[in-house]
N, C-alpha and C. Protein backbone atom coordinates (compact mmCIF):
# COMPACT_ATOMS: atom_id res chain seq x y z
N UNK A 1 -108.70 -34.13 42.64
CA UNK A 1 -107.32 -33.81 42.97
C UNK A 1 -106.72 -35.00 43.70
N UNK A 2 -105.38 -35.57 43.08
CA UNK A 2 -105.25 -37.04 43.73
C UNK A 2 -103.28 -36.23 43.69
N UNK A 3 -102.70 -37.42 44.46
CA UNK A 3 -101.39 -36.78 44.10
C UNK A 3 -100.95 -37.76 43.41
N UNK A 4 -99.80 -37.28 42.62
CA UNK A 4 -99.40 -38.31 41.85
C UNK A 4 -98.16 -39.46 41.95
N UNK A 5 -97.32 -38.62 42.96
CA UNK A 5 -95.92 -38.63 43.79
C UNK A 5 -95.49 -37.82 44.23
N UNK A 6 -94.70 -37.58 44.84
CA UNK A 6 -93.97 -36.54 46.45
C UNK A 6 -93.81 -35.36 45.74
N UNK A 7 -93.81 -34.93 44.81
CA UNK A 7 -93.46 -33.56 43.71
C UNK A 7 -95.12 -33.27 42.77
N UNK A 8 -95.60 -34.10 42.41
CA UNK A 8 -96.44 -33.64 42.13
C UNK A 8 -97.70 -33.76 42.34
N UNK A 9 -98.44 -32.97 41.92
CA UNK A 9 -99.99 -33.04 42.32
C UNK A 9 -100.99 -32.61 40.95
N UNK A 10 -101.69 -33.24 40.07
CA UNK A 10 -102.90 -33.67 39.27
C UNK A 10 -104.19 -32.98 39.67
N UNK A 11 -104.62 -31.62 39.70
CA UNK A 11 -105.40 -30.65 39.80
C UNK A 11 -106.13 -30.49 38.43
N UNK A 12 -106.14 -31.62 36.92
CA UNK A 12 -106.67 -31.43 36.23
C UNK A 12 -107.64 -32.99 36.26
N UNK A 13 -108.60 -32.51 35.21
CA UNK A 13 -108.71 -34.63 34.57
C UNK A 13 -108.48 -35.06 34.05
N UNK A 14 -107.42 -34.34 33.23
CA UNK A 14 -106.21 -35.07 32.67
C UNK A 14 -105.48 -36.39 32.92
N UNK A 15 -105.10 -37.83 33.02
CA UNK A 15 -104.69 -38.57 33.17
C UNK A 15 -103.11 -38.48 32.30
N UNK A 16 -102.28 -38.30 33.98
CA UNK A 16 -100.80 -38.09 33.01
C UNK A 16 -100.22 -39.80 33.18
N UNK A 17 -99.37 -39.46 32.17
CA UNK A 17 -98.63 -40.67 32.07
C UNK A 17 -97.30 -40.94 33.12
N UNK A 18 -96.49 -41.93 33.21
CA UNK A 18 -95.42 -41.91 34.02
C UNK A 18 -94.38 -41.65 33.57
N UNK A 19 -94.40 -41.22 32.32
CA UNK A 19 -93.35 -40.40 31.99
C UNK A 19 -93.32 -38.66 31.38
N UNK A 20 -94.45 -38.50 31.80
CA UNK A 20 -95.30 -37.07 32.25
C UNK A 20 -94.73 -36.83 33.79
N UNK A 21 -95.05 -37.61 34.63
CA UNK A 21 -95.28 -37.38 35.84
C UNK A 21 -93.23 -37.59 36.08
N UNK A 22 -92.70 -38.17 35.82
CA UNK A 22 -91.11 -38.27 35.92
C UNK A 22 -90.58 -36.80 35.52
N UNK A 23 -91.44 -36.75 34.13
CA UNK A 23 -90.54 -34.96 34.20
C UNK A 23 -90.82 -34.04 34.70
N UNK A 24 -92.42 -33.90 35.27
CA UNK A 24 -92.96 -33.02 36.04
C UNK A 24 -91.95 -33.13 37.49
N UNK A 25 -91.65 -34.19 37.81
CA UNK A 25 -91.06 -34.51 39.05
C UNK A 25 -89.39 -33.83 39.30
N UNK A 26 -89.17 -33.55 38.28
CA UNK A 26 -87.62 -33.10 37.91
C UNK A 26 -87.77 -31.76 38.25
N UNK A 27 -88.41 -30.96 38.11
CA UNK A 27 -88.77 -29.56 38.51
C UNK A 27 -88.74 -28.52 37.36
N UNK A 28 -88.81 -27.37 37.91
CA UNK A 28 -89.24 -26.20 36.80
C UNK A 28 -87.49 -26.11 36.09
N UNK A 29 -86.77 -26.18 36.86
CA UNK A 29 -85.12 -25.89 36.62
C UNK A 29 -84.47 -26.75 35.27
N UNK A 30 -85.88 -28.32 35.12
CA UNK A 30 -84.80 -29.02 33.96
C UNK A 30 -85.03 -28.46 32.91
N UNK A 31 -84.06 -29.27 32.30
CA UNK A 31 -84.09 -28.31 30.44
C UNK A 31 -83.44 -29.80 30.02
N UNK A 32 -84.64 -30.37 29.00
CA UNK A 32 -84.19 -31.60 28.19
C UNK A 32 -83.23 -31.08 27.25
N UNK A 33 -82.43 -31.99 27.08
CA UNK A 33 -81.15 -31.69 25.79
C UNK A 33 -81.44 -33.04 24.76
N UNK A 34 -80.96 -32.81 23.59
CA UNK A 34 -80.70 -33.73 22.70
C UNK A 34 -79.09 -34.33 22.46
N UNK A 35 -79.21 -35.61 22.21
CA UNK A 35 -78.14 -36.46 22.57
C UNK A 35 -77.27 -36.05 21.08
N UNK A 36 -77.36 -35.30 20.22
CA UNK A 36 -76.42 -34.65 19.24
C UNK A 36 -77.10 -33.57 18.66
N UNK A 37 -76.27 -32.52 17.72
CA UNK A 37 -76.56 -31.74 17.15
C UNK A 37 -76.90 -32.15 15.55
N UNK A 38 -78.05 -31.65 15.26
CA UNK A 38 -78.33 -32.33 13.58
C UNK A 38 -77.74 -30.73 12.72
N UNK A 39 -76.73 -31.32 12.36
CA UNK A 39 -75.81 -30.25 11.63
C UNK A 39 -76.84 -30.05 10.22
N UNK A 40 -76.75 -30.97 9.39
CA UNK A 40 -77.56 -30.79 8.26
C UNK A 40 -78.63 -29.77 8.63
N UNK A 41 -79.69 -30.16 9.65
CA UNK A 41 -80.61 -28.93 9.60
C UNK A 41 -80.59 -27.56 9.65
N UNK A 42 -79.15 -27.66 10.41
CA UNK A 42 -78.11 -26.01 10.86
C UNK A 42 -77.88 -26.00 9.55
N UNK A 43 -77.38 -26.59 8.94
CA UNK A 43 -76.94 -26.24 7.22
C UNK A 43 -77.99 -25.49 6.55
N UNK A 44 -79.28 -26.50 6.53
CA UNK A 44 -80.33 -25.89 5.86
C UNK A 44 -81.37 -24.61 5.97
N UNK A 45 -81.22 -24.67 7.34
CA UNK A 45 -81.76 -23.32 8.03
C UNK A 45 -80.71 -21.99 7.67
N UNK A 46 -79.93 -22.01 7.83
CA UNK A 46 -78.47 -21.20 7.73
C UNK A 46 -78.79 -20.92 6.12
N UNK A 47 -78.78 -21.89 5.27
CA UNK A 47 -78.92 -21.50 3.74
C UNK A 47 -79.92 -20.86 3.06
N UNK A 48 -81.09 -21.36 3.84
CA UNK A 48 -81.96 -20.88 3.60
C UNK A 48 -82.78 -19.18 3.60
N UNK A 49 -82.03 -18.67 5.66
CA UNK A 49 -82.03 -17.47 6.15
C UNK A 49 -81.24 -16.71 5.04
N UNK A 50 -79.95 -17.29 4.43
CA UNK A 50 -79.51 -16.28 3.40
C UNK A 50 -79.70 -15.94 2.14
N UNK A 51 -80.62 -16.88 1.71
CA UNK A 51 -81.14 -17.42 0.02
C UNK A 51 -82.53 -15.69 0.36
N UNK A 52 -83.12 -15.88 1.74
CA UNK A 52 -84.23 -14.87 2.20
C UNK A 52 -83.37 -13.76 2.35
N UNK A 53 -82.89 -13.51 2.61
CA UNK A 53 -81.97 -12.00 2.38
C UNK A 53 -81.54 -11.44 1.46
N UNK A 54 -81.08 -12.64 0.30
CA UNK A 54 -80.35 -11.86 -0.69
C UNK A 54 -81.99 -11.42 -1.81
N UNK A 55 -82.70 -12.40 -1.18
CA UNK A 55 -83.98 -12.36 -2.19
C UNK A 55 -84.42 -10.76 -1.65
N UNK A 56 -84.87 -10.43 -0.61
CA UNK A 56 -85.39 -9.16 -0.12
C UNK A 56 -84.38 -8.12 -0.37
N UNK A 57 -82.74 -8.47 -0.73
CA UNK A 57 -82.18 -7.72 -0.38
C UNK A 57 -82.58 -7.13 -2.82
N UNK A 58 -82.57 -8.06 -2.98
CA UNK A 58 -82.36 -8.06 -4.58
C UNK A 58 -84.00 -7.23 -5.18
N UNK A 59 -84.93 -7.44 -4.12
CA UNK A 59 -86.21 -7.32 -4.92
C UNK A 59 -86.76 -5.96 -4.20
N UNK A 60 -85.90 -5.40 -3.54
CA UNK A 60 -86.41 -4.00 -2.56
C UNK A 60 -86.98 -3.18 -3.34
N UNK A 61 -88.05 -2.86 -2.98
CA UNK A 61 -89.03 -1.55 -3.61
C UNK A 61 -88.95 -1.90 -5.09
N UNK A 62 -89.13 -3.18 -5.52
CA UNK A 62 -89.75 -4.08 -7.01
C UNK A 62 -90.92 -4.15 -6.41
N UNK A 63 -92.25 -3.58 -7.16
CA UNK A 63 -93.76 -4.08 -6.85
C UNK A 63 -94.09 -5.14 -7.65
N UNK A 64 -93.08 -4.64 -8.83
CA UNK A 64 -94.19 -5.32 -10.54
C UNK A 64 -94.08 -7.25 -10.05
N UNK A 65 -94.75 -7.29 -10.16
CA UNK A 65 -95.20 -8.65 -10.44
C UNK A 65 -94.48 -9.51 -11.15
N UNK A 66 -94.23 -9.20 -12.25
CA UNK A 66 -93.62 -10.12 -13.30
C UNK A 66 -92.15 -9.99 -13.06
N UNK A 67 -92.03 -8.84 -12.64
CA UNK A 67 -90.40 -8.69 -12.35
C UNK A 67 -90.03 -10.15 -11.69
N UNK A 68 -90.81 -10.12 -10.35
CA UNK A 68 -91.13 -11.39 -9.32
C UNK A 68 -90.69 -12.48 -9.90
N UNK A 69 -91.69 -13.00 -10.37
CA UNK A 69 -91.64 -14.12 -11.76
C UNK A 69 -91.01 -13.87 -12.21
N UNK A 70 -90.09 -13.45 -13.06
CA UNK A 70 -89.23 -13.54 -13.92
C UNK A 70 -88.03 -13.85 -13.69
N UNK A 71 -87.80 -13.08 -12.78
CA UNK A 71 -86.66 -13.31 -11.43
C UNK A 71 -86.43 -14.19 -10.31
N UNK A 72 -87.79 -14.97 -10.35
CA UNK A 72 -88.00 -15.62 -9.55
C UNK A 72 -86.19 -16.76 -9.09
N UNK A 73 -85.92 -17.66 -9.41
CA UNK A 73 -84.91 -19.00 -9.66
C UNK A 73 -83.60 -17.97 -10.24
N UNK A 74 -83.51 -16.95 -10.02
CA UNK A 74 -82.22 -16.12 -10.25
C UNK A 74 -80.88 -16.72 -9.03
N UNK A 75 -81.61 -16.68 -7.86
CA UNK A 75 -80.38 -17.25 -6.43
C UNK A 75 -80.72 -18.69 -6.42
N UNK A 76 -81.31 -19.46 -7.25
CA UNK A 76 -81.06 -20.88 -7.06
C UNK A 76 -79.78 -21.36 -6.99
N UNK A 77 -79.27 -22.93 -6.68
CA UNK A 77 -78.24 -22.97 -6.90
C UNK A 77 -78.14 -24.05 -8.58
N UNK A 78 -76.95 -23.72 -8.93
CA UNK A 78 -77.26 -24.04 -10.76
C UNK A 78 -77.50 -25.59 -10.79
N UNK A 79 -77.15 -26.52 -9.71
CA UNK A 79 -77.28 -28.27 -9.97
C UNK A 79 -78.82 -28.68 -9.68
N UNK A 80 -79.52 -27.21 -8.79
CA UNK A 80 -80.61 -27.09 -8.47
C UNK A 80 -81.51 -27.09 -9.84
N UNK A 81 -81.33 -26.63 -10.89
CA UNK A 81 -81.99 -26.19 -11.97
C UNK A 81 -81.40 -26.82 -13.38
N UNK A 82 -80.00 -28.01 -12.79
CA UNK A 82 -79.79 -28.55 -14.11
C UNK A 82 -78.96 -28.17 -14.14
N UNK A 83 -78.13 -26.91 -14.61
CA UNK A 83 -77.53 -26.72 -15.45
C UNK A 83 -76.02 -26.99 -15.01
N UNK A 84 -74.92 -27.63 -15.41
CA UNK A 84 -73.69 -28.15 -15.70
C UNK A 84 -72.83 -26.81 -15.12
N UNK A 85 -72.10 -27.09 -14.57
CA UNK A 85 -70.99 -25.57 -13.72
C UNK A 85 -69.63 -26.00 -15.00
């Protein structure tokens, strides 16, 4: 047990780094932020959560299998699969 600076203290044998020990030093209260929002991923997540809904919402109490498959690329989107709008 060694200290590491005025906030913290190293009770493992872990060897932290100094930029371990800087955020440990900030306290339980910080909360890192990111310097922008990545919209695209909000896009893709967002499209995705609804592509999963309409799929569960379309295939409810379908067991058969092939239905599955067959149906599978039904909610694609059409530039996804080729085909010309």
């Amino acid at each position: 047990m060694f200290a590491l600076s005025n906030f913290t203290m190293n009770l493992s044998s872990y060897t932290l780094s100094e930029a371990q020990i800087s955020v440990l030093d900030k306290g339980l209260t910080f909360i890192p932020s990111t310097h922008y929002v990545p919209y695209a991923r909000i896009l893709e997540c967002k499209n995705r959560s609804i592509r999963s809904i309409k799929m569960r919402d379309y295939f409810y109490k379908k067991t058969s299998v092939s239905t599955i498959l067959m149906h599978s690329k039904i909610f694609l989107n059409p530039r996804v699969l080729g085909v010309s709008e």
